[in-house]
N, C-alpha and C. Protein backbone atom coordinates (compact mmCIF):
# COMPACT_ATOMS: atom_id res chain seq x y z
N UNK A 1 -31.72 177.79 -116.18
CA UNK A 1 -31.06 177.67 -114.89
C UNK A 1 -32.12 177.38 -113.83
N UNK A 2 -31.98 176.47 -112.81
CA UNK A 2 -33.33 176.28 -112.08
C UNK A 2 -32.83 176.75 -110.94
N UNK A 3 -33.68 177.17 -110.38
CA UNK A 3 -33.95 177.73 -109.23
C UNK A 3 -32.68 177.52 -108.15
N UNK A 4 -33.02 175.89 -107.76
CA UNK A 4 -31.68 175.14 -106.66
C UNK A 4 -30.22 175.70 -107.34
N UNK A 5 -29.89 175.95 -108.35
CA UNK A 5 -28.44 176.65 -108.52
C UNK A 5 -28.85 177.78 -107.88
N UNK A 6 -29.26 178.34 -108.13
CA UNK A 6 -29.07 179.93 -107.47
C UNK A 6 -29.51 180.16 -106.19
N UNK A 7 -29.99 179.54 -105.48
CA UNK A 7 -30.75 179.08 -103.83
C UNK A 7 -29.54 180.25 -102.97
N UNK A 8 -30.28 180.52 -102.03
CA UNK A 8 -29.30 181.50 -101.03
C UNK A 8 -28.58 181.01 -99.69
N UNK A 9 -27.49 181.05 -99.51
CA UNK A 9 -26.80 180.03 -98.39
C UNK A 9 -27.28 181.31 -97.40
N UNK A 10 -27.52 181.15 -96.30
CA UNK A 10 -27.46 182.01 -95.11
C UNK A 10 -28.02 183.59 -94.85
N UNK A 11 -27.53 184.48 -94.61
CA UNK A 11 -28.42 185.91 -94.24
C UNK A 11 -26.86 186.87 -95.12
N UNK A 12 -26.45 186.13 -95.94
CA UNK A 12 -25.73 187.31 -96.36
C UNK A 12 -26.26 188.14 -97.66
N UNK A 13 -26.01 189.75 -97.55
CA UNK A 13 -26.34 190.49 -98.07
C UNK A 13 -25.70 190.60 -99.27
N UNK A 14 -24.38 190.09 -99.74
CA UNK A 14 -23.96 189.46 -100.90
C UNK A 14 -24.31 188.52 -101.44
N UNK A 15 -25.49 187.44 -101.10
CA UNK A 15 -25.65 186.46 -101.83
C UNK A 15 -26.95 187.33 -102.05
N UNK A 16 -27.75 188.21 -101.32
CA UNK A 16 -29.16 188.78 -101.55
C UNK A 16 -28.73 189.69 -103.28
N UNK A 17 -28.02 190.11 -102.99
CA UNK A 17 -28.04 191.19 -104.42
C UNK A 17 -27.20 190.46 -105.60
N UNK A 18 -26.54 189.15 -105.69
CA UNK A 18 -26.46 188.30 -105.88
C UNK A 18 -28.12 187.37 -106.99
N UNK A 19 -28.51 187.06 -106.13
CA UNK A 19 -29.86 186.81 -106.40
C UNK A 19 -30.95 187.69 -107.38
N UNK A 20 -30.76 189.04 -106.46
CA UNK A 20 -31.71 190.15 -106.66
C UNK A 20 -31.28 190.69 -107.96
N UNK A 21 -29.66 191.08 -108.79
CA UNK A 21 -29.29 191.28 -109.50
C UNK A 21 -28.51 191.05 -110.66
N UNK A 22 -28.21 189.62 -110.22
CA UNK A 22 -28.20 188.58 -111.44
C UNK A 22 -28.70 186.94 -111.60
N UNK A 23 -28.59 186.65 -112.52
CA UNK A 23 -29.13 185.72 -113.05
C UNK A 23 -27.62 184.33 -112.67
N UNK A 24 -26.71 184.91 -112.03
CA UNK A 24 -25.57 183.97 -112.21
C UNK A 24 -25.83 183.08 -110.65
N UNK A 25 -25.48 181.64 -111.32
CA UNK A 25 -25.23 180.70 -109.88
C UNK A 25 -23.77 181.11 -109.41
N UNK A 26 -23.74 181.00 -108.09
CA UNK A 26 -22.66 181.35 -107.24
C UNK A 26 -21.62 180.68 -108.23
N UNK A 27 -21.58 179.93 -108.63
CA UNK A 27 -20.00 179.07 -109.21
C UNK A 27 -19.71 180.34 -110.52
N UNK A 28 -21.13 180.35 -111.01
CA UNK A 28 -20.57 181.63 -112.56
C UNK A 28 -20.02 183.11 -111.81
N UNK A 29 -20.58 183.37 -110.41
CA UNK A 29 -20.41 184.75 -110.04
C UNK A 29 -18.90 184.70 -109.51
N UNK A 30 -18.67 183.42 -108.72
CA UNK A 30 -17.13 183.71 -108.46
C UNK A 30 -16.27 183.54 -109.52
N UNK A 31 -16.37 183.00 -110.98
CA UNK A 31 -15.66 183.23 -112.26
C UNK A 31 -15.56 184.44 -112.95
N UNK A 32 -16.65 184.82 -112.30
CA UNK A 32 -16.64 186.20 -113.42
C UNK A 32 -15.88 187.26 -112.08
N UNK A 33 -16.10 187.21 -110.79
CA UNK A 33 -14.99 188.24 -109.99
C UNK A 33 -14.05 187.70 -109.89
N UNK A 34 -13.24 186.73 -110.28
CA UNK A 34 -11.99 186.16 -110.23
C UNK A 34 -11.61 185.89 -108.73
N UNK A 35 -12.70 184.62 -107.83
CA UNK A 35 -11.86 184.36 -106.64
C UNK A 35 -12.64 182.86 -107.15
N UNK A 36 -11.67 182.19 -106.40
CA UNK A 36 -12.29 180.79 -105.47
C UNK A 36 -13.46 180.73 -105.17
N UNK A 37 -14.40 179.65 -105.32
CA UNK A 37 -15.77 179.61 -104.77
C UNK A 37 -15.66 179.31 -103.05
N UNK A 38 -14.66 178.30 -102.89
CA UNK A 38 -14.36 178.77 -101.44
C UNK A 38 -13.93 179.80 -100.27
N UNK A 39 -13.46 180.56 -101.15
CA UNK A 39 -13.40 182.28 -100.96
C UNK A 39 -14.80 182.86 -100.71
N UNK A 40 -15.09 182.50 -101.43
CA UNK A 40 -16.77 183.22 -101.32
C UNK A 40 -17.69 182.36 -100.21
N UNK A 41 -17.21 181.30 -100.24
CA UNK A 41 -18.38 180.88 -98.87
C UNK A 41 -17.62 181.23 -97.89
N UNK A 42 -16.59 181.42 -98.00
CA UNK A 42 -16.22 182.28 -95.94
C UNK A 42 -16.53 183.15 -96.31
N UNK A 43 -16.30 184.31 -97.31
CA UNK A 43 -16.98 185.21 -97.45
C UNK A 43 -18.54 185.58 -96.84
N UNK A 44 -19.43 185.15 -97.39
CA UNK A 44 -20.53 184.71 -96.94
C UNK A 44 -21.31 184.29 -96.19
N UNK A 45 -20.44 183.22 -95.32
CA UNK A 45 -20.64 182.23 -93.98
C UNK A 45 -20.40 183.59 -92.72
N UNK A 46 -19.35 184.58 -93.25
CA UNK A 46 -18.66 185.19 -91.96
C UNK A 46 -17.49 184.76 -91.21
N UNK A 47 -17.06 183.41 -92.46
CA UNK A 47 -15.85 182.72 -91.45
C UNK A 47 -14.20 183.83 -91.76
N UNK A 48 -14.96 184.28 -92.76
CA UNK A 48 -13.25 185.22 -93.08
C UNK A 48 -13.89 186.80 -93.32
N UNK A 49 -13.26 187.73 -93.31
CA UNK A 49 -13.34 189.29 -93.58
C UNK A 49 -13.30 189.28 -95.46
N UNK A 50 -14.24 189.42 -95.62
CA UNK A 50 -14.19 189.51 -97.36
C UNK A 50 -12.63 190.85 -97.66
N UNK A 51 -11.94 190.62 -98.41
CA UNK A 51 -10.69 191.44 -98.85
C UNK A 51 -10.28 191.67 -100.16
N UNK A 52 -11.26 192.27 -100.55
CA UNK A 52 -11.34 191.73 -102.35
C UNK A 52 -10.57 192.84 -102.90
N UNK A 53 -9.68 192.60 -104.04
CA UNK A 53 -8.43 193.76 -104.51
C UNK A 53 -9.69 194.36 -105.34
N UNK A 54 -8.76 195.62 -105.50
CA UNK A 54 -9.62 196.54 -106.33
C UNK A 54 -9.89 195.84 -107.79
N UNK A 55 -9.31 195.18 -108.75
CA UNK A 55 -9.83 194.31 -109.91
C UNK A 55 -11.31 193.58 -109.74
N UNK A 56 -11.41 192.85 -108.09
CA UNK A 56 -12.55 192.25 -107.98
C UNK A 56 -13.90 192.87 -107.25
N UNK A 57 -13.24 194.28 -106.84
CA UNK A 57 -14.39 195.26 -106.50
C UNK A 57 -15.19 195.76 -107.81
N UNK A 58 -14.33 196.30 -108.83
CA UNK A 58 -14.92 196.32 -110.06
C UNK A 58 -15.22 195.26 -110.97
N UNK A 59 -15.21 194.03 -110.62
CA UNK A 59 -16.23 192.90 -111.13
C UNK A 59 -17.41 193.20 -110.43
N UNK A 60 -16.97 193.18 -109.14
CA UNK A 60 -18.48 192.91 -108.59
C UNK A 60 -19.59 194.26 -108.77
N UNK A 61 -18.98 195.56 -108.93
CA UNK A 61 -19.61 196.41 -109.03
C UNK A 61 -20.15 196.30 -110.54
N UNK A 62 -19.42 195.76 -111.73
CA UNK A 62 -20.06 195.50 -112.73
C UNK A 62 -20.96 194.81 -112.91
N UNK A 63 -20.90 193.44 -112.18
CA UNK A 63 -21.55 192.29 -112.01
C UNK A 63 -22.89 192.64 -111.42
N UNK A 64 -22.80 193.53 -110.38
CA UNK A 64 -24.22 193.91 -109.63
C UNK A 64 -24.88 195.20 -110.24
N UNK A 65 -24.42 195.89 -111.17
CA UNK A 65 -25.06 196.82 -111.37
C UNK A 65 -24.81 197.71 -110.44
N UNK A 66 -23.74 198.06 -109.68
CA UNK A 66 -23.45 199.28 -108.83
C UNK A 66 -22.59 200.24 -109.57
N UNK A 67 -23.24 201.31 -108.54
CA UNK A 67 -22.49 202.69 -109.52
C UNK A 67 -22.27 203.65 -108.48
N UNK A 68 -22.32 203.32 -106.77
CA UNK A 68 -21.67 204.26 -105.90
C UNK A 68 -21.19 202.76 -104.46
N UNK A 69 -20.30 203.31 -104.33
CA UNK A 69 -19.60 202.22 -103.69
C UNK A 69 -20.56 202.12 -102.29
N UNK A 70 -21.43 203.06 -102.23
CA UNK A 70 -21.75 203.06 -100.47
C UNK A 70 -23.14 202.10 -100.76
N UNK A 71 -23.27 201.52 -102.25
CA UNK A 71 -24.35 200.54 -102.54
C UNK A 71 -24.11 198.86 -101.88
N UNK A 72 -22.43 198.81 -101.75
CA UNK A 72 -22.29 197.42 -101.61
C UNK A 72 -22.09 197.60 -99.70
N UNK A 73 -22.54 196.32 -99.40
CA UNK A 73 -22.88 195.96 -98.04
C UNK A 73 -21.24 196.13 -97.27
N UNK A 74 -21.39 196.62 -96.11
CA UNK A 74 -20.41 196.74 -95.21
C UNK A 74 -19.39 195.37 -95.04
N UNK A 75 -20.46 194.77 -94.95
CA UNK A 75 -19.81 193.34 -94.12
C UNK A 75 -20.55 191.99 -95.38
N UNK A 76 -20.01 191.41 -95.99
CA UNK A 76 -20.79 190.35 -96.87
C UNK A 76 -20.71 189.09 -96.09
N UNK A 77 -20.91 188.84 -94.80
CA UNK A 77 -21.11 187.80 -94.18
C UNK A 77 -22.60 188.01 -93.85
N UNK A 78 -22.85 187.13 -92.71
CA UNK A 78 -24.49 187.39 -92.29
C UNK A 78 -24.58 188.08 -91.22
N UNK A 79 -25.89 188.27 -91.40
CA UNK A 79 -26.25 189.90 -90.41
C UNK A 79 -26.27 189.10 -89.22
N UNK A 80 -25.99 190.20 -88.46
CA UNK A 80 -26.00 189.97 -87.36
C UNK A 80 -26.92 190.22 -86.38
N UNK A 81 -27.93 189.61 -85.66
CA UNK A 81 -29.33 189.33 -85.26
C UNK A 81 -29.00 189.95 -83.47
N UNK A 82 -29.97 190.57 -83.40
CA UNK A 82 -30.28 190.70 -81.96
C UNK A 82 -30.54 190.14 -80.93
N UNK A 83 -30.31 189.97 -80.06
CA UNK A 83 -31.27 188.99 -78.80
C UNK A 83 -32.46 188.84 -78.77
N UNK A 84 -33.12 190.07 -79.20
CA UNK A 84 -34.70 190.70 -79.53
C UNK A 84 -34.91 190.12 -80.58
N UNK A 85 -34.51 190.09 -81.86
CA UNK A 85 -34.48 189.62 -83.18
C UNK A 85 -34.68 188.23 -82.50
N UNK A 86 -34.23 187.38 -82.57
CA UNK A 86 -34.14 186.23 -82.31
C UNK A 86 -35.06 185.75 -81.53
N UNK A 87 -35.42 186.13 -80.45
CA UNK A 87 -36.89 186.00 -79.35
C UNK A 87 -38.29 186.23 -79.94
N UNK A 88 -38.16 187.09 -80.80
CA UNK A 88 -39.48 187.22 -81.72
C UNK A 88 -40.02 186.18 -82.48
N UNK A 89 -38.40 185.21 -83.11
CA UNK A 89 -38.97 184.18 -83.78
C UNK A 89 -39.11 183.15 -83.52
């Protein structure tokens, strides 16, 4: 698998543990939680509120290797940067 499949779209903390904890390109990760890959980029982007039924909470908790729910990120869009944050760079 090279690298450019698995590349990270944006500052979301779902594509980081994503990355960090599997080996799957985004197209294999949304097959194996059972949504749309376009689901997952609003997901991701921040254009929609991620709403995933409990079936695809326990993919993803399988999928990532989680084992207490307060492991997966609040919000799976991108973080949200400071005024300060942003002036620094």
């Amino acid at each position: 698998m090279s690298r450019k499949d698995r590349r990270q779209e944006g500052d979301s903390p779902l594509e980081e543990l994503r990355l960090a904890r599997t080996e799957l390109t985004q197209d294999e990760f949304c097959v194996r939680i059972g949504i749309p890959r376009a689901t997952y980029h609003r997901w991701i982007k921040g254009q929609t509120e991620a709403k995933p039924t409990i079936r695809q909470l326990k993919a993803l908790a399988e999928i990532l290797k989680i084992e207490r729910i307060d492991e997966l990120p609040d919000d799976f869009g991108p973080r949200v940067r400071s005024h300060s944050q942003e002036e620094s760079e």
